[in-house]
N, C-alpha and C. Protein backbone atom coordinates (compact mmCIF):
# COMPACT_ATOMS: atom_id res chain seq x y z
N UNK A 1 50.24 -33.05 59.03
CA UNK A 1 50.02 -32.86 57.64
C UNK A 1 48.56 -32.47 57.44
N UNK A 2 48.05 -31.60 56.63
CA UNK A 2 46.55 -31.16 56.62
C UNK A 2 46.83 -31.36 55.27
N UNK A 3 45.39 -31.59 54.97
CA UNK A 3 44.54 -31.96 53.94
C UNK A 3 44.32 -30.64 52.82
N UNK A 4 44.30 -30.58 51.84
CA UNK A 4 43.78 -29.26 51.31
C UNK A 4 42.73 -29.97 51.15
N UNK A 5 41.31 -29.37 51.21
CA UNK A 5 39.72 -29.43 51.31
C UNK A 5 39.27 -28.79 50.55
N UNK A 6 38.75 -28.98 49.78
CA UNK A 6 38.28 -27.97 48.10
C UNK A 6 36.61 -27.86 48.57
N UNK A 7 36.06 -26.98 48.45
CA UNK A 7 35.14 -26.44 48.40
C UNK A 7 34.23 -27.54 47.52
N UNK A 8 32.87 -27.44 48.18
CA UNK A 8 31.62 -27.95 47.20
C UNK A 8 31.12 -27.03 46.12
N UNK A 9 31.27 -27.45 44.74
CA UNK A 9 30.69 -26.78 43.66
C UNK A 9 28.55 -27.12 43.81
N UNK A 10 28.50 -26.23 43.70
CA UNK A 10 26.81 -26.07 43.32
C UNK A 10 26.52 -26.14 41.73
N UNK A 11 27.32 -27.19 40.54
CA UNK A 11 26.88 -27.05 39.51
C UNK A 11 25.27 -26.46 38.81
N UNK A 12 24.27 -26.85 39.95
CA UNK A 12 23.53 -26.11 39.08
C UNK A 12 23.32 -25.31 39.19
N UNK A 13 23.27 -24.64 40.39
CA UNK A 13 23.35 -23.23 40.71
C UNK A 13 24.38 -22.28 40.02
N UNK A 14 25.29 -22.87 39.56
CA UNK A 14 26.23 -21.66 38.27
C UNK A 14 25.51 -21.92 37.00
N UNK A 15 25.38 -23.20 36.94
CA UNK A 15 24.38 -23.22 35.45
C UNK A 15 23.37 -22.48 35.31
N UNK A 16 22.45 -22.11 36.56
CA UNK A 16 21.25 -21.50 36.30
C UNK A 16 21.81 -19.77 36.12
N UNK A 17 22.45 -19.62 37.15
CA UNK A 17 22.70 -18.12 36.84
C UNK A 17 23.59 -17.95 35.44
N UNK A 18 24.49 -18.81 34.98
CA UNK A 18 24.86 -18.36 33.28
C UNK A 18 23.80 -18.51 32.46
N UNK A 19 22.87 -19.52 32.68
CA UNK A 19 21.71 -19.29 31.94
C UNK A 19 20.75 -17.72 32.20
N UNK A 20 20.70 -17.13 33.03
CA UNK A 20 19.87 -16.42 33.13
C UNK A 20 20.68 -15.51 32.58
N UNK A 21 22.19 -15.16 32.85
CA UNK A 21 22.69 -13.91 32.47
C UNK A 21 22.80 -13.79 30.51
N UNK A 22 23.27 -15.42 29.98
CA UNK A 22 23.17 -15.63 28.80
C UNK A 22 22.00 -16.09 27.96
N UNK A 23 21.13 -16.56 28.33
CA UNK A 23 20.37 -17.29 27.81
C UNK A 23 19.70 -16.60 27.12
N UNK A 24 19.05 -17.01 25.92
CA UNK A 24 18.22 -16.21 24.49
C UNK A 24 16.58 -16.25 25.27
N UNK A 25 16.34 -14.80 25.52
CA UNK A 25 15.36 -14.65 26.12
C UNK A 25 13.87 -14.79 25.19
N UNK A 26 13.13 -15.83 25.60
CA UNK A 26 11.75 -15.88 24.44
C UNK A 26 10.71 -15.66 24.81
N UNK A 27 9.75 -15.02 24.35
CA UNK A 27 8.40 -14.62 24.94
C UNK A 27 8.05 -15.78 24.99
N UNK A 28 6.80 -15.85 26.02
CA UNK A 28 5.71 -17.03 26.15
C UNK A 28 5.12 -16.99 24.54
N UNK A 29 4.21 -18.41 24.34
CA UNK A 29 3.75 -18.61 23.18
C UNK A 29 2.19 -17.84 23.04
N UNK A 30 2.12 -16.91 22.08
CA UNK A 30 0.82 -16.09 21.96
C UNK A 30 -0.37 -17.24 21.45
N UNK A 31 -1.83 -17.08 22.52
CA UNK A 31 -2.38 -17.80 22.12
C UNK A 31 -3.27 -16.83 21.48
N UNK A 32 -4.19 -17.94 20.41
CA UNK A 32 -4.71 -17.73 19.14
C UNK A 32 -5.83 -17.28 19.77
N UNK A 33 -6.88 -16.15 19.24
CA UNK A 33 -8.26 -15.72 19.49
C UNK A 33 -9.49 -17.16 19.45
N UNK A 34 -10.10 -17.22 20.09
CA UNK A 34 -10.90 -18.02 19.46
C UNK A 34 -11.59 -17.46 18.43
N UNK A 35 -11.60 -18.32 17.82
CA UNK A 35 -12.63 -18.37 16.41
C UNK A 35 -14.38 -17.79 16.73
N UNK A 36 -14.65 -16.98 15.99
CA UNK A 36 -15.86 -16.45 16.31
C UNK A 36 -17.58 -17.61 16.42
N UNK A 37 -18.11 -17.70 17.49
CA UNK A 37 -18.94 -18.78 16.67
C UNK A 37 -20.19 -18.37 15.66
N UNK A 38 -20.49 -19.19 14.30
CA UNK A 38 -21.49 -18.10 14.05
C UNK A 38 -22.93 -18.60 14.32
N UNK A 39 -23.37 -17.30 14.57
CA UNK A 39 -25.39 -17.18 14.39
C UNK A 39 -25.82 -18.44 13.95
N UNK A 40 -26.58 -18.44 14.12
CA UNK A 40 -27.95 -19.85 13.25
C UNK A 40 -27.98 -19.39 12.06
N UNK A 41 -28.29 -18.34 11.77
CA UNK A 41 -28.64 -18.28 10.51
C UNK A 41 -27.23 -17.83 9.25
N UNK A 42 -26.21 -18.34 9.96
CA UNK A 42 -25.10 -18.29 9.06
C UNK A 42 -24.34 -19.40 8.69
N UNK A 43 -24.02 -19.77 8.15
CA UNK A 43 -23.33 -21.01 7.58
C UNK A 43 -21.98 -20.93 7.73
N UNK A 44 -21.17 -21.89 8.67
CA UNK A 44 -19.49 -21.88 8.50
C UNK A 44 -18.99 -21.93 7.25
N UNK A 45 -17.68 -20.92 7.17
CA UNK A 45 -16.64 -20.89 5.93
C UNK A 45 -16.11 -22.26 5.62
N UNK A 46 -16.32 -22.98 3.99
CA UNK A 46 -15.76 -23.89 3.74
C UNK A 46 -14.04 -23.36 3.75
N UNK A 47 -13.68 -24.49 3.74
CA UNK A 47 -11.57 -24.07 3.55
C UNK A 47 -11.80 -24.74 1.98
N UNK A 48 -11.41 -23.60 1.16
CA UNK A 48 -11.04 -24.07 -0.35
C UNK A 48 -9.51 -24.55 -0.04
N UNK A 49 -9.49 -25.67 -0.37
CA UNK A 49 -8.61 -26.29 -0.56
C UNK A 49 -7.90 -26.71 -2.24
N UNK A 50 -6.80 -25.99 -2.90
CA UNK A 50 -6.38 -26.10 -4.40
C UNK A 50 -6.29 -27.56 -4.74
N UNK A 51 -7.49 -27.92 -6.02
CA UNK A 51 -6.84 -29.11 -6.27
C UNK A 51 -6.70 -29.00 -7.92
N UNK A 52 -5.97 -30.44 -8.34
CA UNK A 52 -5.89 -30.25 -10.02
C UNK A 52 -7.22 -30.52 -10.68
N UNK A 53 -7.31 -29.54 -11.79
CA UNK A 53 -8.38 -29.97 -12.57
C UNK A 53 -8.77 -31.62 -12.83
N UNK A 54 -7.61 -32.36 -12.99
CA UNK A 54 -7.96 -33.75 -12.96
C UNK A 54 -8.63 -34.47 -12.02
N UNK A 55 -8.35 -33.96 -11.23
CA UNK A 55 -8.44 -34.52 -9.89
C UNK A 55 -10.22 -34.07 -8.89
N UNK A 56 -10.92 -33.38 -9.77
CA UNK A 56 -11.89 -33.22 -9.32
C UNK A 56 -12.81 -33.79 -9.78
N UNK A 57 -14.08 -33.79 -8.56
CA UNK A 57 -15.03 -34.57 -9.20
C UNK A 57 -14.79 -36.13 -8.34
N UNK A 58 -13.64 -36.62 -8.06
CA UNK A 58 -12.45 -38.17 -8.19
C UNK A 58 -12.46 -38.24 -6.70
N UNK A 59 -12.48 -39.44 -5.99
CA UNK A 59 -11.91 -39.63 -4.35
C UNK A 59 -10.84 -40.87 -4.43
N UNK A 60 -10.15 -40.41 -3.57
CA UNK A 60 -9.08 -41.72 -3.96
C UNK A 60 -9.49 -43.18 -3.11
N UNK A 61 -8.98 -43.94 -3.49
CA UNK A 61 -8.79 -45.28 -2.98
C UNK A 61 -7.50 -46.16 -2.22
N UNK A 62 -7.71 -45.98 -0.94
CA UNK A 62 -6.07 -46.29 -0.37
C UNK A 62 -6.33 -47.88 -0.38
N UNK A 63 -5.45 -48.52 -0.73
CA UNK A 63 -5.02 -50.22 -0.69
C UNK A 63 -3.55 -50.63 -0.31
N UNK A 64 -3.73 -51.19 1.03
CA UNK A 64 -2.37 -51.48 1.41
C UNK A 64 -1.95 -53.15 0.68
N UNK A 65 -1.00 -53.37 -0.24
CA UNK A 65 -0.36 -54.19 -0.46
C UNK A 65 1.08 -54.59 -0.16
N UNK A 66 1.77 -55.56 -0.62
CA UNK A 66 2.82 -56.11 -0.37
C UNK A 66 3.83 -55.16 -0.89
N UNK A 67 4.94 -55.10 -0.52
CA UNK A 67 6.21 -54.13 -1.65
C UNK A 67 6.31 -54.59 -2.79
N UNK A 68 6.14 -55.87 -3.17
CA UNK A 68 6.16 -56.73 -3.78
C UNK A 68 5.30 -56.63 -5.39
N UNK A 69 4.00 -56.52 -4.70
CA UNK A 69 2.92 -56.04 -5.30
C UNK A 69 3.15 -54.74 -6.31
N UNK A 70 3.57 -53.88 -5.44
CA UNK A 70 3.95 -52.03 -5.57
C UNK A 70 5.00 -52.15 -7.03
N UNK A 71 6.14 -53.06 -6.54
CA UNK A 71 7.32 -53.21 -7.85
C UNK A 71 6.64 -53.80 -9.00
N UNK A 72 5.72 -54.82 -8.49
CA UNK A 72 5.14 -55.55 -10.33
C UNK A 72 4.56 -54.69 -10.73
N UNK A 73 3.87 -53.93 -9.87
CA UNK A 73 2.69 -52.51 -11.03
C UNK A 73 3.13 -51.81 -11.50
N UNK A 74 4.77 -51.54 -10.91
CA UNK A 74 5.40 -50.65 -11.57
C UNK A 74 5.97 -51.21 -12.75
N UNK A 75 6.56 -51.90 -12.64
CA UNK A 75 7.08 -53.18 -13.56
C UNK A 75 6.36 -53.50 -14.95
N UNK A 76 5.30 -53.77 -14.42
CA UNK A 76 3.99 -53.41 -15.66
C UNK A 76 4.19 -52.55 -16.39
N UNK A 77 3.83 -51.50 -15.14
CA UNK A 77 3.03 -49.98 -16.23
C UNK A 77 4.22 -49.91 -17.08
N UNK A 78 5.77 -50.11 -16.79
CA UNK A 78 7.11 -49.81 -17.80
C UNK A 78 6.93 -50.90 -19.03
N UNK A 79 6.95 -51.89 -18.59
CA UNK A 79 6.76 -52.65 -19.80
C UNK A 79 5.68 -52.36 -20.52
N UNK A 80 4.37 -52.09 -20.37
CA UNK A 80 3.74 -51.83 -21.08
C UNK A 80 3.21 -50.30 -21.84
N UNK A 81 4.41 -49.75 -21.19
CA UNK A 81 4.33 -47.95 -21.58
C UNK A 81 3.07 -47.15 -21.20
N UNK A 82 2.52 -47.54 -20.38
CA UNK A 82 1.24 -47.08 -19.18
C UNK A 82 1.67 -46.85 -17.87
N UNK A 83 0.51 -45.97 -17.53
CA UNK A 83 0.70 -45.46 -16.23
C UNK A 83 0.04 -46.32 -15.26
N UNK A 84 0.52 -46.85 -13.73
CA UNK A 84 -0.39 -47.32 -13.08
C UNK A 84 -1.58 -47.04 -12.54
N UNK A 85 -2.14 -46.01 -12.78
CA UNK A 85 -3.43 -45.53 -12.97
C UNK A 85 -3.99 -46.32 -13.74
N UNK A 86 -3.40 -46.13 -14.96
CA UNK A 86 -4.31 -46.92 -16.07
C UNK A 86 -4.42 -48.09 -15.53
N UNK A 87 -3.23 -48.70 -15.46
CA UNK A 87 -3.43 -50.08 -15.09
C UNK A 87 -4.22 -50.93 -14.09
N UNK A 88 -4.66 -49.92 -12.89
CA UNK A 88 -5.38 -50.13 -11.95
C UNK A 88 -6.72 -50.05 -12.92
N UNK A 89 -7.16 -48.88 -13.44
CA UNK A 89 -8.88 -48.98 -13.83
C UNK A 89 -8.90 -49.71 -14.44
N UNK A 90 -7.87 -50.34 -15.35
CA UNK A 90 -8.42 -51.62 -16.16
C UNK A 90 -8.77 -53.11 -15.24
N UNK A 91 -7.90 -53.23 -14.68
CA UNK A 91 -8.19 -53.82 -13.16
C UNK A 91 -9.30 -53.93 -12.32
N UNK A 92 -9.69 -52.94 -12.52
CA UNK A 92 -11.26 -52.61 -11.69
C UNK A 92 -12.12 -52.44 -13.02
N UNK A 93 -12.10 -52.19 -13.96
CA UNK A 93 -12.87 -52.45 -14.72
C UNK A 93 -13.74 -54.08 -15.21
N UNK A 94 -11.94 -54.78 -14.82
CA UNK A 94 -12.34 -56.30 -15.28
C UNK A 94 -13.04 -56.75 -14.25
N UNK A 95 -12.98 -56.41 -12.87
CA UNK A 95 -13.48 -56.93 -11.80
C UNK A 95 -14.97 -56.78 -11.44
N UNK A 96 -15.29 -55.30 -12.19
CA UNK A 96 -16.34 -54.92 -12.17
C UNK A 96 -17.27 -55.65 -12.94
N UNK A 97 -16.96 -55.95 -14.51
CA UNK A 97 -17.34 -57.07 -15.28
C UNK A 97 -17.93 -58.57 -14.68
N UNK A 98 -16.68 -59.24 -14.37
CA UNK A 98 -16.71 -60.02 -13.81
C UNK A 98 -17.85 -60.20 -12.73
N UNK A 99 -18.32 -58.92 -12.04
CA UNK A 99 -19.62 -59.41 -11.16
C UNK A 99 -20.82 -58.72 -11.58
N UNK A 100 -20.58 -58.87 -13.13
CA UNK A 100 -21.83 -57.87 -13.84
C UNK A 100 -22.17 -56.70 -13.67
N UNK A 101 -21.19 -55.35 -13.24
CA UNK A 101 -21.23 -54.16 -13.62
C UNK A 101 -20.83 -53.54 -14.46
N UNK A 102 -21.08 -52.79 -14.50
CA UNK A 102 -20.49 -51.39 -15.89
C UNK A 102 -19.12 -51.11 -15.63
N UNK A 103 -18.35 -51.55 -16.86
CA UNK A 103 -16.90 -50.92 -16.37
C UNK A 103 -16.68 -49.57 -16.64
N UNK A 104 -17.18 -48.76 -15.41
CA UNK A 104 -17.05 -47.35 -15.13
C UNK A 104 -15.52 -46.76 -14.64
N UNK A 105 -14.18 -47.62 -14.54
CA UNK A 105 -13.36 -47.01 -13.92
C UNK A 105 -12.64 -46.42 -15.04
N UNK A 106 -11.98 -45.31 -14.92
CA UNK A 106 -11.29 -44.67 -16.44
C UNK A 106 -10.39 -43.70 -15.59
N UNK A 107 -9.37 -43.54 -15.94
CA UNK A 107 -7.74 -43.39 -15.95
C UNK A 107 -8.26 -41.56 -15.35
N UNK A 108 -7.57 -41.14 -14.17
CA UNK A 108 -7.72 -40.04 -13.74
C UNK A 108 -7.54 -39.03 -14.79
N UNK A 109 -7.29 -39.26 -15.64
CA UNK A 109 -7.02 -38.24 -16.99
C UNK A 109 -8.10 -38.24 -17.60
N UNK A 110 -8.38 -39.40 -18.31
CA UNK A 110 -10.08 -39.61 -18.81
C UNK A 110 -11.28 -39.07 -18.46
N UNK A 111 -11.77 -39.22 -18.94
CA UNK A 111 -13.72 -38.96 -18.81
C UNK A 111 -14.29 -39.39 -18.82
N UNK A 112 -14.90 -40.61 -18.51
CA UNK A 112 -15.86 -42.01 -18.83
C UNK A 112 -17.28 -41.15 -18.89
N UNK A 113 -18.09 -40.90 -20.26
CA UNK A 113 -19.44 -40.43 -19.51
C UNK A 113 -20.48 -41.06 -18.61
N UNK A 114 -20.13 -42.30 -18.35
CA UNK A 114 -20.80 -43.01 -17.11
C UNK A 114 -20.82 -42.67 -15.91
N UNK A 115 -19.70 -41.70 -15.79
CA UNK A 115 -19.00 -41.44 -14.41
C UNK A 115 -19.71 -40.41 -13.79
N UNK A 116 -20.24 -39.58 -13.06
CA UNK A 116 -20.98 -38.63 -12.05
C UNK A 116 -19.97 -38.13 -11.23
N UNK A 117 -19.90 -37.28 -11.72
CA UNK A 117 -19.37 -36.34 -10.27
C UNK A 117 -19.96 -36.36 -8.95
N UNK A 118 -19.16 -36.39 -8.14
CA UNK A 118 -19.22 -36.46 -6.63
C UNK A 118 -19.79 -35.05 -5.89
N UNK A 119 -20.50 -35.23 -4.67
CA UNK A 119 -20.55 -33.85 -4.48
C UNK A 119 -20.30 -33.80 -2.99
């Protein structure tokens, strides 16, 4: 009685050649020029970056709090028909008080003339 004996498959070796015969052919990735450097006596291009009229002049303030925290301010500002903006500068206003400064903080919409633009 003999055996039928099946041949060894080379899976990757058929994979590679259907890949080569099918495969979506892509150029290498074009690299970028370098950037020119400039002279001494030239000054690098700022990047204008678009911002809102409100919003200039202003740097923000990141504060990590609780989730907790996040829902009462919101919670607030609804009940009290304010924005949490507002509600924060009044916040920092009182605090500011409180250790004898000028309450300079005013609602990103506002204008406090105390306030100085940034440069």
């Amino acid at each position: 009685m003999t055996k039928n004996k099946k041949a060894s498959v080379d899976f990757l070796a058929g994979f590679r050649s259907l890949e080569e015969r099918d495969a979506v052919k892509r150029h290498p990735p074009v690299k970028p020029a370098p950037a020119p450097v400039p002279s001494s006596n030239e000054s690098p291009r700022s990047v204008h970056i678009p911002q809102q009229p409100s919003r200039r002049g202003k740097v923000a303030i990141t504060h990590w709090v609780d989730p907790a925290v996040r829902k009462q301010l919101a919670r607030m500002s609804i009940d009290h028909d304010s924005s949490q903006a507002a509600l924060v500068a009044e916040a920092l206003n009182l605090l500011f008080e409180k250790y004898g400064q000028p309450p300079i903080a005013a609602h990103i919409q506002e204008e406090s003339p105390l306030l100085q633009p940034t440069l």
